[in-house]
N, C-alpha and C. Protein backbone atom coordinates (compact mmCIF):
# COMPACT_ATOMS: atom_id res chain seq x y z
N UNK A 1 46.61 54.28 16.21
CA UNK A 1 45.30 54.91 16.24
C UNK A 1 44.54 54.40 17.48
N UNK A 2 43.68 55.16 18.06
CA UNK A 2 43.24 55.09 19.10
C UNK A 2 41.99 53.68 18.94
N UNK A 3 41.72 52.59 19.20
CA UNK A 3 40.36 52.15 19.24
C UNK A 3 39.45 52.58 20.08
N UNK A 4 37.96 52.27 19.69
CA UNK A 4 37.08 52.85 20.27
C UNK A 4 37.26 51.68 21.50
N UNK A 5 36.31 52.10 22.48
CA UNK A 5 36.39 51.62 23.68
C UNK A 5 35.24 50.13 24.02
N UNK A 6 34.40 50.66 22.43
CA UNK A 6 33.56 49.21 22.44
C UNK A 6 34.27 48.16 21.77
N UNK A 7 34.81 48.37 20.64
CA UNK A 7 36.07 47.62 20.16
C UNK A 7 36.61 46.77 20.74
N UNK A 8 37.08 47.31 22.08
CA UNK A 8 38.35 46.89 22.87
C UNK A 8 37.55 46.11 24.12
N UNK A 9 35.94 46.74 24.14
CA UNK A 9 35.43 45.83 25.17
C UNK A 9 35.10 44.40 24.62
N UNK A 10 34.83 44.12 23.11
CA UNK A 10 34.54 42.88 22.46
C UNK A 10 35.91 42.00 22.66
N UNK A 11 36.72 42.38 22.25
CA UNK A 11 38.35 41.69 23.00
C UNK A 11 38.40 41.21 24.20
N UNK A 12 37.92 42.11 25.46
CA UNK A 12 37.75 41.51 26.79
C UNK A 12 36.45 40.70 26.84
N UNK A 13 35.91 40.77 26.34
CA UNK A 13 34.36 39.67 26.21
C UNK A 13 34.52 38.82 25.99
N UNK A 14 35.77 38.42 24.85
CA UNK A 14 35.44 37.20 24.27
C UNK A 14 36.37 36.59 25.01
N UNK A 15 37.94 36.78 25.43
CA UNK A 15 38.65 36.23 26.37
C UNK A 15 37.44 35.78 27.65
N UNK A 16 36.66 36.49 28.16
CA UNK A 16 35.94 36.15 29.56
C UNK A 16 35.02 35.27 29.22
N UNK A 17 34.28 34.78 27.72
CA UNK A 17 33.55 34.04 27.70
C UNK A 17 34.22 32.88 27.19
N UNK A 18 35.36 32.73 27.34
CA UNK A 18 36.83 31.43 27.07
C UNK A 18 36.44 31.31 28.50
N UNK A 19 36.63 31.88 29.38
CA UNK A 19 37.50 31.58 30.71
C UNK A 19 36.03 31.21 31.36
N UNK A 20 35.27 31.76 30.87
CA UNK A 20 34.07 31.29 31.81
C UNK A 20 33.47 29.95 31.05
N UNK A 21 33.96 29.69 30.26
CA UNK A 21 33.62 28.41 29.41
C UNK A 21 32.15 28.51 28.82
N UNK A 22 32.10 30.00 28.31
CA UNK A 22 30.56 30.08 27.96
C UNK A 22 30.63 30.41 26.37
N UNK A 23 31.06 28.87 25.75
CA UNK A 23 31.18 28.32 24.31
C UNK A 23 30.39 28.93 23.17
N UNK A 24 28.81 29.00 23.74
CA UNK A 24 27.97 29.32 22.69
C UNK A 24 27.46 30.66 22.57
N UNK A 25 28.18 31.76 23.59
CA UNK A 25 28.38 33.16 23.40
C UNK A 25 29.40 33.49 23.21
N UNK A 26 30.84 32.86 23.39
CA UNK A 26 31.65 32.58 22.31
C UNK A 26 31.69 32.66 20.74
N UNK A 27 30.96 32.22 20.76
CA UNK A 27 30.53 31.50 19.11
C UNK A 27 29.66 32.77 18.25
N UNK A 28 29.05 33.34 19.48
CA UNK A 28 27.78 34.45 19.08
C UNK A 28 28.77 35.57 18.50
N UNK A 29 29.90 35.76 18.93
CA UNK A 29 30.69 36.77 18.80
C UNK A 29 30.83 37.02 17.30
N UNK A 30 31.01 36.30 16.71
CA UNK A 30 31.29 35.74 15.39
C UNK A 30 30.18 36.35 13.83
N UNK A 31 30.78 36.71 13.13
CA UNK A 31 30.12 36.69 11.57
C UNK A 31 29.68 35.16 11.53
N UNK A 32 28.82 34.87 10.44
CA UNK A 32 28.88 33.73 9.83
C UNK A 32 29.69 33.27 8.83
N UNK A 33 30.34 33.89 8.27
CA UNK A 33 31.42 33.91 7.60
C UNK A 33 32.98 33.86 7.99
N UNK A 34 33.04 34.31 9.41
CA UNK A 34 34.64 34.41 10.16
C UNK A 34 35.30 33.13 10.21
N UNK A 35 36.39 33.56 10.38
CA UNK A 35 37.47 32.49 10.32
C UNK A 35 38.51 32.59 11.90
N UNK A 36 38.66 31.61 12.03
CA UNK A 36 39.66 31.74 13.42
C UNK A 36 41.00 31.09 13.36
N UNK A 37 41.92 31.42 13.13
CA UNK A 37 43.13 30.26 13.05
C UNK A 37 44.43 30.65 13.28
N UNK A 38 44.93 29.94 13.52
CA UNK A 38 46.11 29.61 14.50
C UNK A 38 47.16 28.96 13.37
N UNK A 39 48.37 30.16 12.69
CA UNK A 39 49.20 29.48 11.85
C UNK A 39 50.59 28.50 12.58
N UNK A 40 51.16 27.53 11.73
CA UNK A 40 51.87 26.56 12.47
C UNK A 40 53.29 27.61 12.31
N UNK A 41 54.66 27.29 12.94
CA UNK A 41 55.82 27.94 12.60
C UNK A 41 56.39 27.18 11.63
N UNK A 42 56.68 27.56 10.18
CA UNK A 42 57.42 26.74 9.63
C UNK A 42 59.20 26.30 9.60
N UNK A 43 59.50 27.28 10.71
CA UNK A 43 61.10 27.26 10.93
C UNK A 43 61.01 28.58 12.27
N UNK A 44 61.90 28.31 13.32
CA UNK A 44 62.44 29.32 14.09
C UNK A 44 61.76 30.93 14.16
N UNK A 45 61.74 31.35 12.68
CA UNK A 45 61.16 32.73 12.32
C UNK A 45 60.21 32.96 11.54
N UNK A 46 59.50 32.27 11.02
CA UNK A 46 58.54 32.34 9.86
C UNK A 46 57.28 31.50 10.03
N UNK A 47 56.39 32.08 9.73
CA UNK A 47 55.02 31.37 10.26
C UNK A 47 54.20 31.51 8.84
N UNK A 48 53.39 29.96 8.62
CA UNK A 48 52.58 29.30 7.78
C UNK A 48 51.89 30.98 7.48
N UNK A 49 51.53 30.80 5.87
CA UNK A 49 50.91 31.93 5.46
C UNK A 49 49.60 31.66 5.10
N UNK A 50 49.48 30.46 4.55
CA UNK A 50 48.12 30.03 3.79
C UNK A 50 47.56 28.83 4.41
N UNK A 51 46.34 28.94 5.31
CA UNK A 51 45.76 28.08 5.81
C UNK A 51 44.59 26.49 5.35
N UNK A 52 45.14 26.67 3.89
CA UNK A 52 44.09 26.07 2.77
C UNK A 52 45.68 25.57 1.85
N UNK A 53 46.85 25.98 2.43
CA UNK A 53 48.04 25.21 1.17
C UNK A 53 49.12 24.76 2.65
N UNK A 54 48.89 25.24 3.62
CA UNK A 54 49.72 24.96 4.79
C UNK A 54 49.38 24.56 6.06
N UNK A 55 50.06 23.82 6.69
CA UNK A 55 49.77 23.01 8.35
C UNK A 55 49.28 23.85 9.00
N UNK A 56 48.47 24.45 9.67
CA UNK A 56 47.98 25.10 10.77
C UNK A 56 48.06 24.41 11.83
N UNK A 57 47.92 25.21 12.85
CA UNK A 57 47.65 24.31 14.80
C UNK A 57 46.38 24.40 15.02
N UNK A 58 45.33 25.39 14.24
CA UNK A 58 44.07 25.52 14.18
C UNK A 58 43.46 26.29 13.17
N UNK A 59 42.17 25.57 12.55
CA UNK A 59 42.15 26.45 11.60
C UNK A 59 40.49 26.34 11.84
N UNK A 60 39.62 27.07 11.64
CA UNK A 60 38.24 27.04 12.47
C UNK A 60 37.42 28.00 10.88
N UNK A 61 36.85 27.48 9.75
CA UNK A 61 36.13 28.35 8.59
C UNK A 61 34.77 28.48 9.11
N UNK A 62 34.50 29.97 9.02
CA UNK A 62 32.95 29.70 9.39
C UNK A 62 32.31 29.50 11.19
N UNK A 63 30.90 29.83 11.12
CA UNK A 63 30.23 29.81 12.63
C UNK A 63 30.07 27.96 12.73
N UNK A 64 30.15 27.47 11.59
CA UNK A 64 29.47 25.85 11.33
C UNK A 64 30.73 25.21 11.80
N UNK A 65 31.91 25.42 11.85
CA UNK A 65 32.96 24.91 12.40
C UNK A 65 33.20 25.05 13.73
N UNK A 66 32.82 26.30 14.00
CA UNK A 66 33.00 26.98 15.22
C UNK A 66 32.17 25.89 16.50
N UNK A 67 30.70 25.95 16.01
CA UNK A 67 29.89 25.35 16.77
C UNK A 67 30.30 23.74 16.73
N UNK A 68 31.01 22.94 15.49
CA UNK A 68 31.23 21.92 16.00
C UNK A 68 32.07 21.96 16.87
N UNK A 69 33.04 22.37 17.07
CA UNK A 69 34.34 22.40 17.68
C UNK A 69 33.66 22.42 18.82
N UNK A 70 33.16 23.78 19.29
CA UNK A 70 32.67 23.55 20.77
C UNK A 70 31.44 22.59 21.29
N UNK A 71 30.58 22.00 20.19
CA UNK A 71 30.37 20.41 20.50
C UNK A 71 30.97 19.52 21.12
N UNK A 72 32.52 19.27 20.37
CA UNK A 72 33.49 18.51 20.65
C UNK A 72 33.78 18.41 22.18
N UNK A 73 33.73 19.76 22.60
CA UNK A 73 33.82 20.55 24.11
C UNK A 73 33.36 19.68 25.02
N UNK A 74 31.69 20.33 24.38
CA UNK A 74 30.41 20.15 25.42
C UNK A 74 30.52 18.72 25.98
N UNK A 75 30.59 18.08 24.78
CA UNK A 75 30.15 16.33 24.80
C UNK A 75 31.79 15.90 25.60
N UNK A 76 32.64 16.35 25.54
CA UNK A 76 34.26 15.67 26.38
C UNK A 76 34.55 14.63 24.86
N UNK A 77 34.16 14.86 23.57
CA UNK A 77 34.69 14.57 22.53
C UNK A 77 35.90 15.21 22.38
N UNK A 78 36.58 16.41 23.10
CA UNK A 78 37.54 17.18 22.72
C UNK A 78 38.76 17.04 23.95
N UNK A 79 39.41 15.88 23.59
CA UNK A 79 39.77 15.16 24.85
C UNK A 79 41.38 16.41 25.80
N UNK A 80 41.43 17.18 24.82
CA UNK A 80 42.06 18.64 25.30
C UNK A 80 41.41 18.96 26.57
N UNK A 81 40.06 18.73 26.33
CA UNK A 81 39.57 19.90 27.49
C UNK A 81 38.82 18.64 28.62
N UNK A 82 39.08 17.39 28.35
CA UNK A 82 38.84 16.41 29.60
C UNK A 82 39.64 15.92 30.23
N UNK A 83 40.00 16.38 31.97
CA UNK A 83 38.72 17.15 32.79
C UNK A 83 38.66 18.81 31.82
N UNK A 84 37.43 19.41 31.98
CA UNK A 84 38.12 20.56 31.60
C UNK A 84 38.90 21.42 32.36
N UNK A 85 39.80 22.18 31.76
CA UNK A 85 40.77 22.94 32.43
C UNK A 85 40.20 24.13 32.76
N UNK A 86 41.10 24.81 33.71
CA UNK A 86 41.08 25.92 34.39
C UNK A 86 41.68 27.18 33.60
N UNK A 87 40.95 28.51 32.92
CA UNK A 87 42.12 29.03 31.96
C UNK A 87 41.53 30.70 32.86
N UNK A 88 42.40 31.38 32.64
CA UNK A 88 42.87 32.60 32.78
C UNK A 88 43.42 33.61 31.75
N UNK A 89 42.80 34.25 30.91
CA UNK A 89 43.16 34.68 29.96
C UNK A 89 43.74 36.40 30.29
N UNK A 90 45.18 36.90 30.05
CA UNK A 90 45.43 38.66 29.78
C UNK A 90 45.59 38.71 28.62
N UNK A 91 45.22 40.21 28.67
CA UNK A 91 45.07 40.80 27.22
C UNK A 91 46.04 41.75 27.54
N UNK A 92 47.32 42.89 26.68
CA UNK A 92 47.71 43.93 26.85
C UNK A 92 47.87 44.11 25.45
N UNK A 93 48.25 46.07 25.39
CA UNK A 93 48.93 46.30 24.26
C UNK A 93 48.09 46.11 22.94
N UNK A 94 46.77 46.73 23.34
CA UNK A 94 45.78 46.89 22.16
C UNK A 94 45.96 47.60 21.87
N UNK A 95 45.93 48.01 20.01
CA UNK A 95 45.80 48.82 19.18
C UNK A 95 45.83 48.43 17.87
N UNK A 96 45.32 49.03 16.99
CA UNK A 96 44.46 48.90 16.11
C UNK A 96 44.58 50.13 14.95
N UNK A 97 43.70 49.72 13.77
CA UNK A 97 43.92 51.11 12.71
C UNK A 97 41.94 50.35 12.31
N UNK A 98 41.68 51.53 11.44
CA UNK A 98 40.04 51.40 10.99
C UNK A 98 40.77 50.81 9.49
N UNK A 99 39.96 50.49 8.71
CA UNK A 99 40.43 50.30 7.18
C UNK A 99 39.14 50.49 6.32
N UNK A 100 38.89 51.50 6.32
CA UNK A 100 38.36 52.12 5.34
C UNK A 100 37.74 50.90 4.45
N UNK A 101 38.51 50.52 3.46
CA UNK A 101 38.28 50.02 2.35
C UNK A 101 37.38 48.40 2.80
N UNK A 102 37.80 47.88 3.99
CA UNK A 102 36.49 46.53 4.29
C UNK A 102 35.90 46.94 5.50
N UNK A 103 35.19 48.25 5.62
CA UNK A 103 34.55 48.84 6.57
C UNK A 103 34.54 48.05 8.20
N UNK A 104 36.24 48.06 8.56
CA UNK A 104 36.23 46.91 9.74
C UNK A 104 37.34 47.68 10.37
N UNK A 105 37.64 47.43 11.57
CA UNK A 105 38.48 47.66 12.48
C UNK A 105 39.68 46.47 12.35
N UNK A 106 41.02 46.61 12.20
CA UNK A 106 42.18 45.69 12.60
C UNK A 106 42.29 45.71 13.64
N UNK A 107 42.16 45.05 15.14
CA UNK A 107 42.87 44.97 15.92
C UNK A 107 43.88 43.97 16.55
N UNK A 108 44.77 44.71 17.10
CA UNK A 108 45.83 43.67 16.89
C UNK A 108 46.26 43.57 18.60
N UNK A 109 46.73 42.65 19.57
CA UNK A 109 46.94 42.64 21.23
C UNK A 109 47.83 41.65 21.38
N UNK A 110 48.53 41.75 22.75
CA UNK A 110 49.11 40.27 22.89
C UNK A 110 48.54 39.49 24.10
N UNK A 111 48.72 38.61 24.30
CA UNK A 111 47.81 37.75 25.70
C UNK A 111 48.66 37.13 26.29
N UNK A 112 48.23 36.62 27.59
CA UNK A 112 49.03 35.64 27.98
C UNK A 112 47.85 34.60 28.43
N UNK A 113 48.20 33.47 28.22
CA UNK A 113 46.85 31.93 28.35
C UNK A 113 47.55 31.60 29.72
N UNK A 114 46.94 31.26 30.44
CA UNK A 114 47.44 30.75 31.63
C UNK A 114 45.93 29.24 31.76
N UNK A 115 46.82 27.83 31.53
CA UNK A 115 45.86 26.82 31.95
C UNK A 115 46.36 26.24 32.90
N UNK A 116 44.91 25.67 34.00
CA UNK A 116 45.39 24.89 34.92
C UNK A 116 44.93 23.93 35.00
N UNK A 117 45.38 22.83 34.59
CA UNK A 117 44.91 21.16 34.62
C UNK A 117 45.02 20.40 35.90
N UNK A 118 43.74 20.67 36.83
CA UNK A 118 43.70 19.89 38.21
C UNK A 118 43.80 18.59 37.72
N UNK A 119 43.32 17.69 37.52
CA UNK A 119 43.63 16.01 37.29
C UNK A 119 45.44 15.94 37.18
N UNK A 120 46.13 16.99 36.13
CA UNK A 120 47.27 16.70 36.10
C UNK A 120 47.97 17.42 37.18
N UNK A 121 47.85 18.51 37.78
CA UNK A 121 47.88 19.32 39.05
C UNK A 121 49.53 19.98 38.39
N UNK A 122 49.16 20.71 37.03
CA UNK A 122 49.51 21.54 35.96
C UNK A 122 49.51 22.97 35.76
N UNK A 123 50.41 23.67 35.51
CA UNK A 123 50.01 25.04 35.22
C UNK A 123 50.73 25.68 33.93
N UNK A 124 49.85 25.24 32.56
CA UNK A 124 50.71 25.91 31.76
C UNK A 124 50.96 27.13 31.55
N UNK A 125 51.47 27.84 30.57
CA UNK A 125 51.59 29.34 30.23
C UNK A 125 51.85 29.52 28.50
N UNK A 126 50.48 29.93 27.89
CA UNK A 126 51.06 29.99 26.72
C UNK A 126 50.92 31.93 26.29
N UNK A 127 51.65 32.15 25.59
CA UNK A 127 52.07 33.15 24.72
C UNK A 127 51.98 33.37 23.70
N UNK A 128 51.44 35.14 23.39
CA UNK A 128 51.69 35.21 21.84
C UNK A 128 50.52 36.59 21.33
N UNK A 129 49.94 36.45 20.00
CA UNK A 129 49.40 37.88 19.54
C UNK A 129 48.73 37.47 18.75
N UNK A 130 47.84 38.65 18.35
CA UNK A 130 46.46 38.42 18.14
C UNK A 130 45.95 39.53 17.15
N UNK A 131 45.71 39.17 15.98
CA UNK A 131 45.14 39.79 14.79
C UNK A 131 43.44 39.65 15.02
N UNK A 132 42.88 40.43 14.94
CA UNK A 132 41.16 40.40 14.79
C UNK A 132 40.19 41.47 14.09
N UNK A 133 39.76 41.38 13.06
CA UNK A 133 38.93 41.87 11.99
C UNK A 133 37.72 41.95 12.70
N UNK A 134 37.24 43.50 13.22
CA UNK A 134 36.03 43.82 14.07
C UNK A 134 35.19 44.21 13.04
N UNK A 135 33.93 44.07 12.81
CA UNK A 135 32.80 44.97 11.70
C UNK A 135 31.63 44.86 12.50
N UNK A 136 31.28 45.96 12.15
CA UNK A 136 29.68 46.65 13.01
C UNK A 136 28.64 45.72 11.86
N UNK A 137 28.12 45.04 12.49
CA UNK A 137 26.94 43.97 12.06
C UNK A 137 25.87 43.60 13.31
N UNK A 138 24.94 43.31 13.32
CA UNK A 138 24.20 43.31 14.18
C UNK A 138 25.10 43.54 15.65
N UNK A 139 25.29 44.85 15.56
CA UNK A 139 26.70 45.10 16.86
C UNK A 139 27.93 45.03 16.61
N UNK A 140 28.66 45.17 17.46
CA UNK A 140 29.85 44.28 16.72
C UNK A 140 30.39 43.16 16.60
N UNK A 141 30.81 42.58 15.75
CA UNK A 141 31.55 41.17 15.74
C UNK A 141 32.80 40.86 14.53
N UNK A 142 32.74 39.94 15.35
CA UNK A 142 34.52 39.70 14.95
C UNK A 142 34.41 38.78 13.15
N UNK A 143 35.45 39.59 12.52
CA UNK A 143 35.08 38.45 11.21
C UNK A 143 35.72 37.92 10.83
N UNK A 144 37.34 38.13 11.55
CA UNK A 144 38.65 36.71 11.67
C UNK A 144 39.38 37.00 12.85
N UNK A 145 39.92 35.77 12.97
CA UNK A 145 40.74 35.89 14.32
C UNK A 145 42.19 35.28 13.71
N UNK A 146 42.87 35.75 14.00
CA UNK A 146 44.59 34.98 14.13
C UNK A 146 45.43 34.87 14.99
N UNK A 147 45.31 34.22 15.29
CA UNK A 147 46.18 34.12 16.71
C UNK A 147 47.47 33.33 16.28
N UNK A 148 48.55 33.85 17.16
CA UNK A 148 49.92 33.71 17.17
C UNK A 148 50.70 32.80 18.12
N UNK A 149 50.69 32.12 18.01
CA UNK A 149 51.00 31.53 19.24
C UNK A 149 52.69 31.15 19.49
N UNK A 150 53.19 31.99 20.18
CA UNK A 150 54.79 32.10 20.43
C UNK A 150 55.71 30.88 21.07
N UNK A 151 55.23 30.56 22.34
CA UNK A 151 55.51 28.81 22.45
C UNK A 151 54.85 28.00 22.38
N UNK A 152 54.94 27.36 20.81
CA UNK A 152 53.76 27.13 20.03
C UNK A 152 54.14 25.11 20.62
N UNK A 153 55.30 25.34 20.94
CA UNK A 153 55.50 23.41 21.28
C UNK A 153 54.01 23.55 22.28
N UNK A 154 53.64 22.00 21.17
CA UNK A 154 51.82 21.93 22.00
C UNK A 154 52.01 20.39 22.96
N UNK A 155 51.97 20.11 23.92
CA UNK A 155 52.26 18.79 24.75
C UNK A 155 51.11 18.29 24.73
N UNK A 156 51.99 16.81 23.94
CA UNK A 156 50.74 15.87 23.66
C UNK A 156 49.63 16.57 22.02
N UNK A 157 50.28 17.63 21.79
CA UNK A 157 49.43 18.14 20.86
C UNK A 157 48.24 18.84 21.66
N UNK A 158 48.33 19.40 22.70
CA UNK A 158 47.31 20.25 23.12
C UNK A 158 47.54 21.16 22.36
N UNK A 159 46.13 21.84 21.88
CA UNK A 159 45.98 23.33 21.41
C UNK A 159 44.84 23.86 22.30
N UNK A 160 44.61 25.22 23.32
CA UNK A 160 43.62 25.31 23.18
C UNK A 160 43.05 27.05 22.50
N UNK A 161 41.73 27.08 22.83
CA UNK A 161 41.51 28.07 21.98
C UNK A 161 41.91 29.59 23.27
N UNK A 162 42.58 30.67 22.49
CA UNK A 162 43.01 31.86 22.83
C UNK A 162 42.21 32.87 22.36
């Protein structure tokens, strides 16, 4: 099904306000209620189902989580992102269905993360796809995110956010 074109512009928004490191319009994107998370692989082919009975790589409940996390950021408490890195986010291969029944848009894309860690003089590349629950609320905003993350080996346990 076709998405609308504002839909698909909230997808490119929120990747550009990652890359521009602009955390707390980031955050704005968001229900107060949304969820963001990142399931772990539990073997080769199968990925964690329940984020409240299983390991996640990220699991983010709520705008109140959200905003700590990017606290963590701000302050260089979030030692991922000190120095902070350099990220580059693509998006391809959007599409989506409406669902009627929780008056929201599914959309679903894949990305590619591209970070560049000057101190380590680094260029990772991460991979993978992207589930996101759009609903028209003061505009639109997002009311879960899932992200997939395909080479999910995290070095050093880096995760960052996609």
């Amino acid at each position: 099904m076709t998405v609308p074109d504002d839909v698909i512009d909230l997808v490119y928004k929120e990747a550009r306000f990652l890359d521009e490191r602009s955390y707390e319009k980031w955050v704005d994107l968001y229900t107060e209620d949304a969820y963001y998370w990142m399931p772990s692989w539990k073997d080769d082919e199968n990925l964690t189902t329940d984020p409240n009975t299983q390991v996640s790589l990220l699991l983010l409940e709520g705008k109140g989580d959200m905003l700590a996390y990017v606290r963590r950021i701000l302050t260089g408490k979030a030692w991922t992102y000190v120095p902070h890195p350099r990220t580059i986010h693509i998006i391809s291969n959007v599409f989506g269905e409406y669902l009627t029944s929780d008056d929201m848009w599914k959309v679903n894309y894949n990305w590619v993360l591209y970070v560049y860690r000057q101190f380590y003089k680094d260029l990772l590349t991460f991979v993978g796809n992207t589930e996101m629950g759009v609903v028209k609320k003061e505009g639109l905003k997002i009311k879960y995110k899932k992200v997939v993350l395909m080479n999910d080996y995290a070095e050093a346990g880096v995760i960052y956010l996609v």
